[in-house]
PDB file of N, CA and C in Angstrom:
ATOM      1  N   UNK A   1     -96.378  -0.894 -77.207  1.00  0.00           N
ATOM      2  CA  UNK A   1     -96.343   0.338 -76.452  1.00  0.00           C
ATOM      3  C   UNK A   1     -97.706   1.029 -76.481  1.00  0.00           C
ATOM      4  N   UNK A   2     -98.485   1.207 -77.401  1.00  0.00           N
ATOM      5  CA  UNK A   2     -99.404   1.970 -77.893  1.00  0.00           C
ATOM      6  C   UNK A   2    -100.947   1.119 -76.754  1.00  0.00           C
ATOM      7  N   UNK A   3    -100.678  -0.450 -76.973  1.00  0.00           N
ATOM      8  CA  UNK A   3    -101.461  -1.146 -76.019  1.00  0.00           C
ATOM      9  C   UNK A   3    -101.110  -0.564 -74.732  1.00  0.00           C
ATOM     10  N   UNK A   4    -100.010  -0.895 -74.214  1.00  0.00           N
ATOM     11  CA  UNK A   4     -99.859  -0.240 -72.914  1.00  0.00           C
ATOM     12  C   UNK A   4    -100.483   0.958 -72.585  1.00  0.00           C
ATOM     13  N   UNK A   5     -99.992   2.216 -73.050  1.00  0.00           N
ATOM     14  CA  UNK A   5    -100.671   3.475 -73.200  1.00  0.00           C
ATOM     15  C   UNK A   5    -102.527   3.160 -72.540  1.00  0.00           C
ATOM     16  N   UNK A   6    -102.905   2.491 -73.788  1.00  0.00           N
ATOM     17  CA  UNK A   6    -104.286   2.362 -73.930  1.00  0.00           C
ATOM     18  C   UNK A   6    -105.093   1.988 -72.378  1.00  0.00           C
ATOM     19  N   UNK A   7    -103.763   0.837 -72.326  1.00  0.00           N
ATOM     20  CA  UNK A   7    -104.408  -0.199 -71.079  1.00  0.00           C
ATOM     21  C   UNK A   7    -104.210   0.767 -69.386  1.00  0.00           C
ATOM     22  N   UNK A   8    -103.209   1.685 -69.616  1.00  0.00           N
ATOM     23  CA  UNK A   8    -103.233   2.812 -68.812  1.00  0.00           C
ATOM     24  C   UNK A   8    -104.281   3.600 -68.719  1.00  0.00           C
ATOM     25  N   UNK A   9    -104.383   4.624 -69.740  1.00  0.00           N
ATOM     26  CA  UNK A   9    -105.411   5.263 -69.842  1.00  0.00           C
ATOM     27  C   UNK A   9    -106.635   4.919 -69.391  1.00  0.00           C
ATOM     28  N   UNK A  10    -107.504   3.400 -69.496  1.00  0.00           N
ATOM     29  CA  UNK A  10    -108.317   2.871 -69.092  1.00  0.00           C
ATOM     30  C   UNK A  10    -108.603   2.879 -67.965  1.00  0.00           C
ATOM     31  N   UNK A  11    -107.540   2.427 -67.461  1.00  0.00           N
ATOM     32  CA  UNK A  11    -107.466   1.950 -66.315  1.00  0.00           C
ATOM     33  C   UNK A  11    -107.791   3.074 -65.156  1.00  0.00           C
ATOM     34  N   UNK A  12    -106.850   4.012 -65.983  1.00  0.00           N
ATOM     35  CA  UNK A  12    -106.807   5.701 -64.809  1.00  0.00           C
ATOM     36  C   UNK A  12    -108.468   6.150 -64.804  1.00  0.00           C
ATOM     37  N   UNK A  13    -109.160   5.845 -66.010  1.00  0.00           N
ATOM     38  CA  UNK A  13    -110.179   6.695 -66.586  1.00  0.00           C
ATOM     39  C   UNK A  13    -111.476   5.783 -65.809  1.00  0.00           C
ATOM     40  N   UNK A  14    -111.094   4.875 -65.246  1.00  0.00           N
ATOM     41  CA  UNK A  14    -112.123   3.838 -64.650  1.00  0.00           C
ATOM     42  C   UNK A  14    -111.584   3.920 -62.661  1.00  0.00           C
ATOM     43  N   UNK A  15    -110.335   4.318 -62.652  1.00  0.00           N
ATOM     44  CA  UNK A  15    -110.023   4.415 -61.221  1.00  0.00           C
ATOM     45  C   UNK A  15    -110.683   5.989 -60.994  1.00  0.00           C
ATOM     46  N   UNK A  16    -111.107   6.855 -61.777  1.00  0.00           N
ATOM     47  CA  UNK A  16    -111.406   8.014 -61.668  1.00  0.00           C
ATOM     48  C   UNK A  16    -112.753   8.127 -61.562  1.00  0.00           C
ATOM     49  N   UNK A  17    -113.197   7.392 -62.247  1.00  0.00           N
ATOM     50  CA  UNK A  17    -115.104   6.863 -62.341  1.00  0.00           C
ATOM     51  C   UNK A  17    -115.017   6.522 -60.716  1.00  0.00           C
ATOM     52  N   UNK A  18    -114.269   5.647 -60.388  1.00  0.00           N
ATOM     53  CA  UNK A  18    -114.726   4.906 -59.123  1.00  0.00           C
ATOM     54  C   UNK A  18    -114.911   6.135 -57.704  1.00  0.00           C
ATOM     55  N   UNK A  19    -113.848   7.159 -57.795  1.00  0.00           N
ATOM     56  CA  UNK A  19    -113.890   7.918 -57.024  1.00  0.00           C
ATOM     57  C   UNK A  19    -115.270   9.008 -57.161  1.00  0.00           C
ATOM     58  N   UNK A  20    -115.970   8.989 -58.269  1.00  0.00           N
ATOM     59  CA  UNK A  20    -116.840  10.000 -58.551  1.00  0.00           C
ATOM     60  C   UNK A  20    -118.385   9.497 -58.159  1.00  0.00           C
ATOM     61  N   UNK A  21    -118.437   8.447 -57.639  1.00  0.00           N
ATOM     62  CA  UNK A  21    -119.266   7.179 -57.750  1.00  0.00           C
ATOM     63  C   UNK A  21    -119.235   5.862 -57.222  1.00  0.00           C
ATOM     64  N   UNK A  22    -119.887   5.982 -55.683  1.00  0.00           N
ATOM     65  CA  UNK A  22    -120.348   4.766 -55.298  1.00  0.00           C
ATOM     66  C   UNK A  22    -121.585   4.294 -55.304  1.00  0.00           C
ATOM     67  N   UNK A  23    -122.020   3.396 -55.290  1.00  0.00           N
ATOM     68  CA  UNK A  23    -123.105   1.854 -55.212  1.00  0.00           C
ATOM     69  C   UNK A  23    -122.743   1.335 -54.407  1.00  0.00           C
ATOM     70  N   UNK A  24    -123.824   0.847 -53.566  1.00  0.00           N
ATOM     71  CA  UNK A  24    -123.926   0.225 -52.117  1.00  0.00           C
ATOM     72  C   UNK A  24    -125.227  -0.605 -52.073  1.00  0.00           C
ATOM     73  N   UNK A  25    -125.258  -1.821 -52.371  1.00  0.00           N
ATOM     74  CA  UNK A  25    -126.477  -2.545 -52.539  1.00  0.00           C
ATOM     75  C   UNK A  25    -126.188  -4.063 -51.828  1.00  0.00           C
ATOM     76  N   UNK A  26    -127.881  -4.383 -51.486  1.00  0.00           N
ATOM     77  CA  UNK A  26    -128.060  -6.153 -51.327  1.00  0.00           C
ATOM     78  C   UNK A  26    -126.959  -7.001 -52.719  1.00  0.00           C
ATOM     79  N   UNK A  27    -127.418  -6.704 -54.057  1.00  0.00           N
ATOM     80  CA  UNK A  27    -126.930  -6.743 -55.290  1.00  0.00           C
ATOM     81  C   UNK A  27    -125.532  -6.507 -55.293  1.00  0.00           C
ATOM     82  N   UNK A  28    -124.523  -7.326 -54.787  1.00  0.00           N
ATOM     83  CA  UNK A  28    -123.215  -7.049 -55.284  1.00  0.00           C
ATOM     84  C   UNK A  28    -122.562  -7.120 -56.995  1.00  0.00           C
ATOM     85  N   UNK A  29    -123.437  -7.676 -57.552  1.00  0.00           N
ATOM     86  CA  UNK A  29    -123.132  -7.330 -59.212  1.00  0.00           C
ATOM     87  C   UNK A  29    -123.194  -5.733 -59.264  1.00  0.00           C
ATOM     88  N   UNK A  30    -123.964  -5.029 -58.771  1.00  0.00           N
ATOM     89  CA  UNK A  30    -124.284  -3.682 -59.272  1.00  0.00           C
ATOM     90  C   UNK A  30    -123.259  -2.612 -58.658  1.00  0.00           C
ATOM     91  N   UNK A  31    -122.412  -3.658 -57.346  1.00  0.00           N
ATOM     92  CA  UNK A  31    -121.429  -2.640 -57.145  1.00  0.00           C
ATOM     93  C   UNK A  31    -120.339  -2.218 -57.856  1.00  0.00           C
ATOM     94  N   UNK A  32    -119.872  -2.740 -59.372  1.00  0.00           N
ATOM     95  CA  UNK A  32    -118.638  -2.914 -59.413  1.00  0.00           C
ATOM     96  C   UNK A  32    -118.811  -3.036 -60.791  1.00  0.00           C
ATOM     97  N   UNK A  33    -117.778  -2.921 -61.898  1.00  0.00           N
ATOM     98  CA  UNK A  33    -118.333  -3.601 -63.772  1.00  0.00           C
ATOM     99  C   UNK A  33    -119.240  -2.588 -64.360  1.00  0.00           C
ATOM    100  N   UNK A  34    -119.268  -3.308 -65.256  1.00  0.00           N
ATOM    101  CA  UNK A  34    -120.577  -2.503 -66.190  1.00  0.00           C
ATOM    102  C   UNK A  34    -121.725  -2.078 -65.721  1.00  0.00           C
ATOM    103  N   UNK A  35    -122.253  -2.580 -65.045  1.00  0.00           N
ATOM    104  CA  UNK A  35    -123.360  -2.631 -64.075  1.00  0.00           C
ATOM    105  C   UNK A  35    -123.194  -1.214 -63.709  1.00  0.00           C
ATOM    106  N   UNK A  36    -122.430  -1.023 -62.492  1.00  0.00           N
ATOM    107  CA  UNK A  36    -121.777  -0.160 -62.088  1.00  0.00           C
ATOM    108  C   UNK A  36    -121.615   1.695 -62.646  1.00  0.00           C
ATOM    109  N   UNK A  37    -120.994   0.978 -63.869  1.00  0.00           N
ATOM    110  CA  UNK A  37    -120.945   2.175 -64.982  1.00  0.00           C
ATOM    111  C   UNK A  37    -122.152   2.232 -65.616  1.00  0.00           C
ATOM    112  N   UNK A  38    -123.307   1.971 -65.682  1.00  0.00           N
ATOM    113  CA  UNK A  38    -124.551   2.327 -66.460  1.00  0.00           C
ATOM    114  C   UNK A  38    -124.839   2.913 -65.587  1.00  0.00           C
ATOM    115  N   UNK A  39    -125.243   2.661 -64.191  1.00  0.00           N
ATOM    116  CA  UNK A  39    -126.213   3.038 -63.450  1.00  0.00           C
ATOM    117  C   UNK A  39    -125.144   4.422 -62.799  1.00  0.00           C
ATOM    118  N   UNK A  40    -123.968   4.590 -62.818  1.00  0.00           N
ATOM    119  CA  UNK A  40    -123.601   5.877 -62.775  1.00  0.00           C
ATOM    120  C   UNK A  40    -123.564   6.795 -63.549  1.00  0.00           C
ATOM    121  N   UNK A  41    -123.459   6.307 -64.967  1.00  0.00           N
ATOM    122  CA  UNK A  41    -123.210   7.245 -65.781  1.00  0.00           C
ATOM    123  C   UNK A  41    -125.157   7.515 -66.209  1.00  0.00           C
ATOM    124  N   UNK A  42    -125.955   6.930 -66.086  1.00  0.00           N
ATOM    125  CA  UNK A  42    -127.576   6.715 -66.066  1.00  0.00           C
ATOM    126  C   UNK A  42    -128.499   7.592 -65.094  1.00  0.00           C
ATOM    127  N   UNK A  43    -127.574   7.972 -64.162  1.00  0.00           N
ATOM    128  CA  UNK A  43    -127.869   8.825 -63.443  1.00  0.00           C
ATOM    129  C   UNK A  43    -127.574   9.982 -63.114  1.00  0.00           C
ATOM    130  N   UNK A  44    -125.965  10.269 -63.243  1.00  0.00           N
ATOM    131  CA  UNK A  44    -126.082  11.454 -63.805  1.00  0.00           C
ATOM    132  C   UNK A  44    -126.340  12.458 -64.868  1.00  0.00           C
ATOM    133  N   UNK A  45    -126.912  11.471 -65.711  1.00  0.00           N
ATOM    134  CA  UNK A  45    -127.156  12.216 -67.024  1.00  0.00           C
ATOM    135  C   UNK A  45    -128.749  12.301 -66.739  1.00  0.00           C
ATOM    136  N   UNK A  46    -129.220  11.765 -65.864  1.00  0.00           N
ATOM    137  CA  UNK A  46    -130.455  11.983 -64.867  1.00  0.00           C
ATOM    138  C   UNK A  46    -130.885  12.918 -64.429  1.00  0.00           C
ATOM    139  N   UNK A  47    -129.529  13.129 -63.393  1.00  0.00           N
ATOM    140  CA  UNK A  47    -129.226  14.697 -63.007  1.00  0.00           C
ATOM    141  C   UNK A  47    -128.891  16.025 -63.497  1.00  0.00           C
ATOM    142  N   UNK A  48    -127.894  15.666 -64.409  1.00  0.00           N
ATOM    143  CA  UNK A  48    -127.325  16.885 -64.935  1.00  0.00           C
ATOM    144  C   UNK A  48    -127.617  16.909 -66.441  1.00  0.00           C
ATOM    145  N   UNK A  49    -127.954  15.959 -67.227  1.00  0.00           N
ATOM    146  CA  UNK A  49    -128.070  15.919 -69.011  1.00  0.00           C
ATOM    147  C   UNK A  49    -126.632  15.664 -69.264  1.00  0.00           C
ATOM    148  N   UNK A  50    -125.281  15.851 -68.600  1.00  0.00           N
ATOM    149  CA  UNK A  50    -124.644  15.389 -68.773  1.00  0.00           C
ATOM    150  C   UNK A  50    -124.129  13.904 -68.885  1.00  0.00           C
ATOM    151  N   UNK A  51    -122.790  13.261 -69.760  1.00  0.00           N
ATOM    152  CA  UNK A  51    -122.505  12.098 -69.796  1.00  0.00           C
ATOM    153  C   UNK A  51    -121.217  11.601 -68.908  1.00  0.00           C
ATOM    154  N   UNK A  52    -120.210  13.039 -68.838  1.00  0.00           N
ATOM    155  CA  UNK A  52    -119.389  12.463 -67.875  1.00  0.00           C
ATOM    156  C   UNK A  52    -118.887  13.490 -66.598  1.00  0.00           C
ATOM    157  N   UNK A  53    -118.599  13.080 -65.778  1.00  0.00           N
ATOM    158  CA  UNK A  53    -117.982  13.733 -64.516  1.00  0.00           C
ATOM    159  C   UNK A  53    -117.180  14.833 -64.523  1.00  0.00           C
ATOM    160  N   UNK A  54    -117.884  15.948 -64.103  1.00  0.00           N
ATOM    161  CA  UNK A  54    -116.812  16.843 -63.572  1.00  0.00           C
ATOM    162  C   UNK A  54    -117.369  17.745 -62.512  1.00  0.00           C
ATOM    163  N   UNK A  55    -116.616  17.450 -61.698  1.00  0.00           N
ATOM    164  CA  UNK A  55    -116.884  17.525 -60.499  1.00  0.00           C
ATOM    165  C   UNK A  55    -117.962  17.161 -59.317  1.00  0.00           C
ATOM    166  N   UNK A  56    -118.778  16.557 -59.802  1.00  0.00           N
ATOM    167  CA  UNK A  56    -119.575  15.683 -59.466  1.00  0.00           C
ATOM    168  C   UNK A  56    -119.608  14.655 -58.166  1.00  0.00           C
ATOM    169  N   UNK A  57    -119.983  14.004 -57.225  1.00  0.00           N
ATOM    170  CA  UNK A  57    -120.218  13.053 -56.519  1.00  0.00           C
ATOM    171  C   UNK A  57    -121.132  12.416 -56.450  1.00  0.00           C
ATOM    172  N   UNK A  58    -121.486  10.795 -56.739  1.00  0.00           N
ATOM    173  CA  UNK A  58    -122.591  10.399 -56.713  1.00  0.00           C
ATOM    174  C   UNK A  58    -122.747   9.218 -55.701  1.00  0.00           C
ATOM    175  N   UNK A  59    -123.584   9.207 -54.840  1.00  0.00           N
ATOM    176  CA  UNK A  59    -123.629   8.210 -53.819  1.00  0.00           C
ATOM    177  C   UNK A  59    -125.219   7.621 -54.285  1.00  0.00           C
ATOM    178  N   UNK A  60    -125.260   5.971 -54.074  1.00  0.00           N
ATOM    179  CA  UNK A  60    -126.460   5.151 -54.746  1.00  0.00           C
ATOM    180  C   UNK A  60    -126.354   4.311 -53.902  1.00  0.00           C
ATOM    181  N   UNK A  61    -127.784   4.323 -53.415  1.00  0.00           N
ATOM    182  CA  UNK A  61    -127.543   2.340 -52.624  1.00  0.00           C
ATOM    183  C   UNK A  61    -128.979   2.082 -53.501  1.00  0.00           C
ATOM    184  N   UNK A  62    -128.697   0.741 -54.330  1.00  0.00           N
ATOM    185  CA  UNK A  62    -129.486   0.190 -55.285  1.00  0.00           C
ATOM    186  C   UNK A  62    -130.286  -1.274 -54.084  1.00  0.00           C
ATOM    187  N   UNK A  63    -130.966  -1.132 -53.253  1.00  0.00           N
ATOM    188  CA  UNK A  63    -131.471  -2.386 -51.935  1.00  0.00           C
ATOM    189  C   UNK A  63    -133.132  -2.440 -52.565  1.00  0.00           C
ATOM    190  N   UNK A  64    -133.709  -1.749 -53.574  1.00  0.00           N
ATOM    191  CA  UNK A  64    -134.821  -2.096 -53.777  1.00  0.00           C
ATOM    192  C   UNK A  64    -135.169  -3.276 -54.806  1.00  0.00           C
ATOM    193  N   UNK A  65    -136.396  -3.253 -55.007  1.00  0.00           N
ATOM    194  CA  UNK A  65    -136.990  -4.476 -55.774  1.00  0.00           C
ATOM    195  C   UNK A  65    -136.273  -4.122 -56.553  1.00  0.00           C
ATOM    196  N   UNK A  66    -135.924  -6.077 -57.670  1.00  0.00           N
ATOM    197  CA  UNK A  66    -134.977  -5.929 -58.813  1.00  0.00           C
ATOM    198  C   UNK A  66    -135.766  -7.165 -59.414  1.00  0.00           C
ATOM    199  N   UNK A  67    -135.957  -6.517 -60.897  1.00  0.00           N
ATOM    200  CA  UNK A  67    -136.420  -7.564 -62.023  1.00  0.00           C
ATOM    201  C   UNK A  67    -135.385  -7.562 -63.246  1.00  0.00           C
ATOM    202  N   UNK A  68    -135.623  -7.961 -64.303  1.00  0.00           N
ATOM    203  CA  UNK A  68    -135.150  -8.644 -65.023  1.00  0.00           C
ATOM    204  C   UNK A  68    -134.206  -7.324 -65.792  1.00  0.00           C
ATOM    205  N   UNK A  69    -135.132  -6.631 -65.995  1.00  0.00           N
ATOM    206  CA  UNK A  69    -134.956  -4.986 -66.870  1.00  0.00           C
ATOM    207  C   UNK A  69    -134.847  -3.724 -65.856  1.00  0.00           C
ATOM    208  N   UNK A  70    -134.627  -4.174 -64.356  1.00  0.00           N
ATOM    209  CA  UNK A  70    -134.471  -2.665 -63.715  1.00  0.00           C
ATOM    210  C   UNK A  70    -134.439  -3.126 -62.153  1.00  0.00           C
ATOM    211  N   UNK A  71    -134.106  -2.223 -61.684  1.00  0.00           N
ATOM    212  CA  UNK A  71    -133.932  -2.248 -59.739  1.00  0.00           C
ATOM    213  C   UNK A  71    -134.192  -1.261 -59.898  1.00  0.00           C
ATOM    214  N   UNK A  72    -134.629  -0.758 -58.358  1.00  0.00           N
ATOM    215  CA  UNK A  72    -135.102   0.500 -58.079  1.00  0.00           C
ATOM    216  C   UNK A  72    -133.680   0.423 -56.931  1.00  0.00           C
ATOM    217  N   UNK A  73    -133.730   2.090 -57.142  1.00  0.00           N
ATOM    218  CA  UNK A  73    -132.416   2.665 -56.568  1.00  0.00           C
ATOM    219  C   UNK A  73    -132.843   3.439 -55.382  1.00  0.00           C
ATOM    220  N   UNK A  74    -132.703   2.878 -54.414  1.00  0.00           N
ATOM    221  CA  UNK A  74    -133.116   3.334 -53.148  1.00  0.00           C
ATOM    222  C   UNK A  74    -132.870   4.623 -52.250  1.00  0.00           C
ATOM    223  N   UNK A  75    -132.044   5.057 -52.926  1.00  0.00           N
ATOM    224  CA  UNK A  75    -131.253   6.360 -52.618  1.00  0.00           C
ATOM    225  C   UNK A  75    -130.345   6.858 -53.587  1.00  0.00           C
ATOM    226  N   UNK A  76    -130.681   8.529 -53.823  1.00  0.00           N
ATOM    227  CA  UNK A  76    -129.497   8.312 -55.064  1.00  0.00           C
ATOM    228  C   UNK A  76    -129.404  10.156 -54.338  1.00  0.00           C
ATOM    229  N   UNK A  77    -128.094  10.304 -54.343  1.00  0.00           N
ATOM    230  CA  UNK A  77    -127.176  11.592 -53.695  1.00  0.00           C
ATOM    231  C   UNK A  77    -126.241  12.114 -54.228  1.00  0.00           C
ATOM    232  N   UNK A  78    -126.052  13.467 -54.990  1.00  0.00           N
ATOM    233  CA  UNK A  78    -125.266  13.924 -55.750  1.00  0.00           C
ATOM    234  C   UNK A  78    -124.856  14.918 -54.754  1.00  0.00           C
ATOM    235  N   UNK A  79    -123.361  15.409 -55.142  1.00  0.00           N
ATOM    236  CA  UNK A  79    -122.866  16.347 -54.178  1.00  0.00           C
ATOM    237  C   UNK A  79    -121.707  17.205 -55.163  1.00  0.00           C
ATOM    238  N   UNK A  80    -121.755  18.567 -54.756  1.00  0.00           N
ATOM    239  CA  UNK A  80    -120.789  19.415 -55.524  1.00  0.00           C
ATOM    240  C   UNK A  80    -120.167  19.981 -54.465  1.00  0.00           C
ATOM    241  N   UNK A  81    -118.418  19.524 -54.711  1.00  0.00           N
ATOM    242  CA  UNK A  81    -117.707  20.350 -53.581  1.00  0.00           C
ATOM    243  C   UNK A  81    -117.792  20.171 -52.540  1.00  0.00           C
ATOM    244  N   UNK A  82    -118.483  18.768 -51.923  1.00  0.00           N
ATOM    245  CA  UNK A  82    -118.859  18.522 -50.735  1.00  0.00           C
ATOM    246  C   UNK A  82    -120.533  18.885 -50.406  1.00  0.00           C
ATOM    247  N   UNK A  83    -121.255  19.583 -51.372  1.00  0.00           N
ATOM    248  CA  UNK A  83    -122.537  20.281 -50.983  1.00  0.00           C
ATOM    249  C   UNK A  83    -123.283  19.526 -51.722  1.00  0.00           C
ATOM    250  N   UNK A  84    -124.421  18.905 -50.602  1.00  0.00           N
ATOM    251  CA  UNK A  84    -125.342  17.961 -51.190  1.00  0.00           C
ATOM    252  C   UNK A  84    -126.379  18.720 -52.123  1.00  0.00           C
ATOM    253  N   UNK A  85    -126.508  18.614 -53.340  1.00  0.00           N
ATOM    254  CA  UNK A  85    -127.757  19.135 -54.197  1.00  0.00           C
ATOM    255  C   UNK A  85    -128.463  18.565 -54.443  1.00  0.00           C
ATOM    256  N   UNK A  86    -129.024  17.158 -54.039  1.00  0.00           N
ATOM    257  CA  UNK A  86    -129.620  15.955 -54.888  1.00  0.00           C
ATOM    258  C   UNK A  86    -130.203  15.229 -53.893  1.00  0.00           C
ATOM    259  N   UNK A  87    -131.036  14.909 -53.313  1.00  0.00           N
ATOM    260  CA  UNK A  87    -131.396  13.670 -52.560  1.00  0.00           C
ATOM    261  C   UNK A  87    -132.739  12.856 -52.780  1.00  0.00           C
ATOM    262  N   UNK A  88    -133.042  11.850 -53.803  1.00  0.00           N
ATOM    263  CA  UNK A  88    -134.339  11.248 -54.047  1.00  0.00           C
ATOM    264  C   UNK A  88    -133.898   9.544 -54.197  1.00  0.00           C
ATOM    265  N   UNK A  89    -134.783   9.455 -55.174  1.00  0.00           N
ATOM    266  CA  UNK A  89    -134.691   7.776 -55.609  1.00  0.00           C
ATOM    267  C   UNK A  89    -135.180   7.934 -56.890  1.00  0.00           C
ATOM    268  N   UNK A  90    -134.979   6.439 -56.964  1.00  0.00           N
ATOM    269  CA  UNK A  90    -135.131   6.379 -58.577  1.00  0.00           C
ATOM    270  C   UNK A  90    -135.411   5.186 -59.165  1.00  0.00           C
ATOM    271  N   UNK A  91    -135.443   4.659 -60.384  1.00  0.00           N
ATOM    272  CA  UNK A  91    -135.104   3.309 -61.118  1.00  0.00           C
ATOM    273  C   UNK A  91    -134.331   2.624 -61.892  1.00  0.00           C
ATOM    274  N   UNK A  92    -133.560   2.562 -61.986  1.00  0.00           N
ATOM    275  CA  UNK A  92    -132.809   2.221 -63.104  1.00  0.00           C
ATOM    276  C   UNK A  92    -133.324   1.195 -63.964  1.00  0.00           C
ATOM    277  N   UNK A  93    -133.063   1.340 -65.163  1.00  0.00           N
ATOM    278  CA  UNK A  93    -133.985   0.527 -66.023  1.00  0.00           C
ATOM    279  C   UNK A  93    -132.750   0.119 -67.405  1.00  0.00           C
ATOM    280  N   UNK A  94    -132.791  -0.768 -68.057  1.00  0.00           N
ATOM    281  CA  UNK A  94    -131.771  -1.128 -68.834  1.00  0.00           C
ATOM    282  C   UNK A  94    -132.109  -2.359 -70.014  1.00  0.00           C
ATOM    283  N   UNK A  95    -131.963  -2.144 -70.990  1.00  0.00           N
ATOM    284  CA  UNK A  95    -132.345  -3.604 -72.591  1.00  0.00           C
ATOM    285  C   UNK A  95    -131.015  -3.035 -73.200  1.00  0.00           C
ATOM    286  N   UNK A  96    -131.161  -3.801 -74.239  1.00  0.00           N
ATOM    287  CA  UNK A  96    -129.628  -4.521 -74.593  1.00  0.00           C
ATOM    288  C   UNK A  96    -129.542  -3.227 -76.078  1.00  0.00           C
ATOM    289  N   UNK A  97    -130.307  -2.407 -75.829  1.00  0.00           N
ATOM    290  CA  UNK A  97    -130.671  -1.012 -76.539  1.00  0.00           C
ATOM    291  C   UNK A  97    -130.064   0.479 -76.194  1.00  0.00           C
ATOM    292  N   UNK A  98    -130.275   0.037 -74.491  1.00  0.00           N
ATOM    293  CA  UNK A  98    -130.277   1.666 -73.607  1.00  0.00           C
ATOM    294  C   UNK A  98    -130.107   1.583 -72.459  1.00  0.00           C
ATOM    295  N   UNK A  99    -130.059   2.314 -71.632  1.00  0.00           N
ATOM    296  CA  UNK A  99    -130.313   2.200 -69.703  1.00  0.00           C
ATOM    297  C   UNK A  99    -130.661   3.650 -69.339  1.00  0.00           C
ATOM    298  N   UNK A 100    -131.492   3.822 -68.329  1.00  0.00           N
ATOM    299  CA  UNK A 100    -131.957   4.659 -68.278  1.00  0.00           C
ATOM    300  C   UNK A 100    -132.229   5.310 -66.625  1.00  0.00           C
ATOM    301  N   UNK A 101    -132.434   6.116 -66.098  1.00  0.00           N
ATOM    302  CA  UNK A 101    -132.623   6.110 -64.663  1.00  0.00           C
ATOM    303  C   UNK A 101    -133.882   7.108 -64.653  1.00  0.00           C
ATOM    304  N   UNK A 102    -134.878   6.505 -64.133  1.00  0.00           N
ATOM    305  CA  UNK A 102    -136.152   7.626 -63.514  1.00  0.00           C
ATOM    306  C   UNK A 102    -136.240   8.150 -62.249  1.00  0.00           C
ATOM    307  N   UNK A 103    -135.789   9.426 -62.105  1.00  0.00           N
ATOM    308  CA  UNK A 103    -135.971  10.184 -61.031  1.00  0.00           C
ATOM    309  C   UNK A 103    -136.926  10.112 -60.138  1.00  0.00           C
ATOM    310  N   UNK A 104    -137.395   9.815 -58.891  1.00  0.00           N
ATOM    311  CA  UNK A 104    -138.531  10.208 -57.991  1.00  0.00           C
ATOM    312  C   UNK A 104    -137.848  10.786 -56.860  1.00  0.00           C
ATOM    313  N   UNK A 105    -138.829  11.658 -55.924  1.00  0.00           N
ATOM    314  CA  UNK A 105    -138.753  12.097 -54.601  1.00  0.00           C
ATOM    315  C   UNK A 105    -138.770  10.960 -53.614  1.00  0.00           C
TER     316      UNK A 105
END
């Protein structure tokens, strides 16, 4: 029972990520998985110093150069309430340490 619970909870807590947060890339690994969850949760803590969602919207299309340790994020769009506050690019950058996202205009 307690698994179940768990495997719920997860599940809700990752269908809830998905709504707060899309990725739209050449890179279909980066749409979806872990991937996915770094570079969202990497970026808004980018944006806000925060780690998780509330109330938040984040739209990313990751179509730039990609090496071994990072893609550049070709667009990255945060929105509150429907109201865009955010519109630049960035990098995402990631070792088996950290991940990280650098802001640019």
């Amino acid at each position: 029972m307690k698994k179940a619970i768990l495997a719920l909870s997860l599940l809700f807590s990752v269908s809830s990520f998905a709504n707060e947060c899309v990725i739209k890339s050449i890179y279909k690994d980066l749409e979806s998985g872990i991937y996915k969850e770094n570079i969202c949760e990497a970026s808004l803590y980018a944006l806000t110093g925060q780690t998780q969602f509330s109330g938040q919207e984040i739209s990313i299309e990751a179509n730039g150069a990609r090496g071994f340790y990072d893609v550049e994020l070709t667009k990255i769009e945060m929105a509150v309430e429907g109201n865009e506050i955010y519109s630049g690019k960035g990098v995402f950058k990631w070792n088996p340490d950290e991940t990280s996202v650098i802001l640019s205009e």
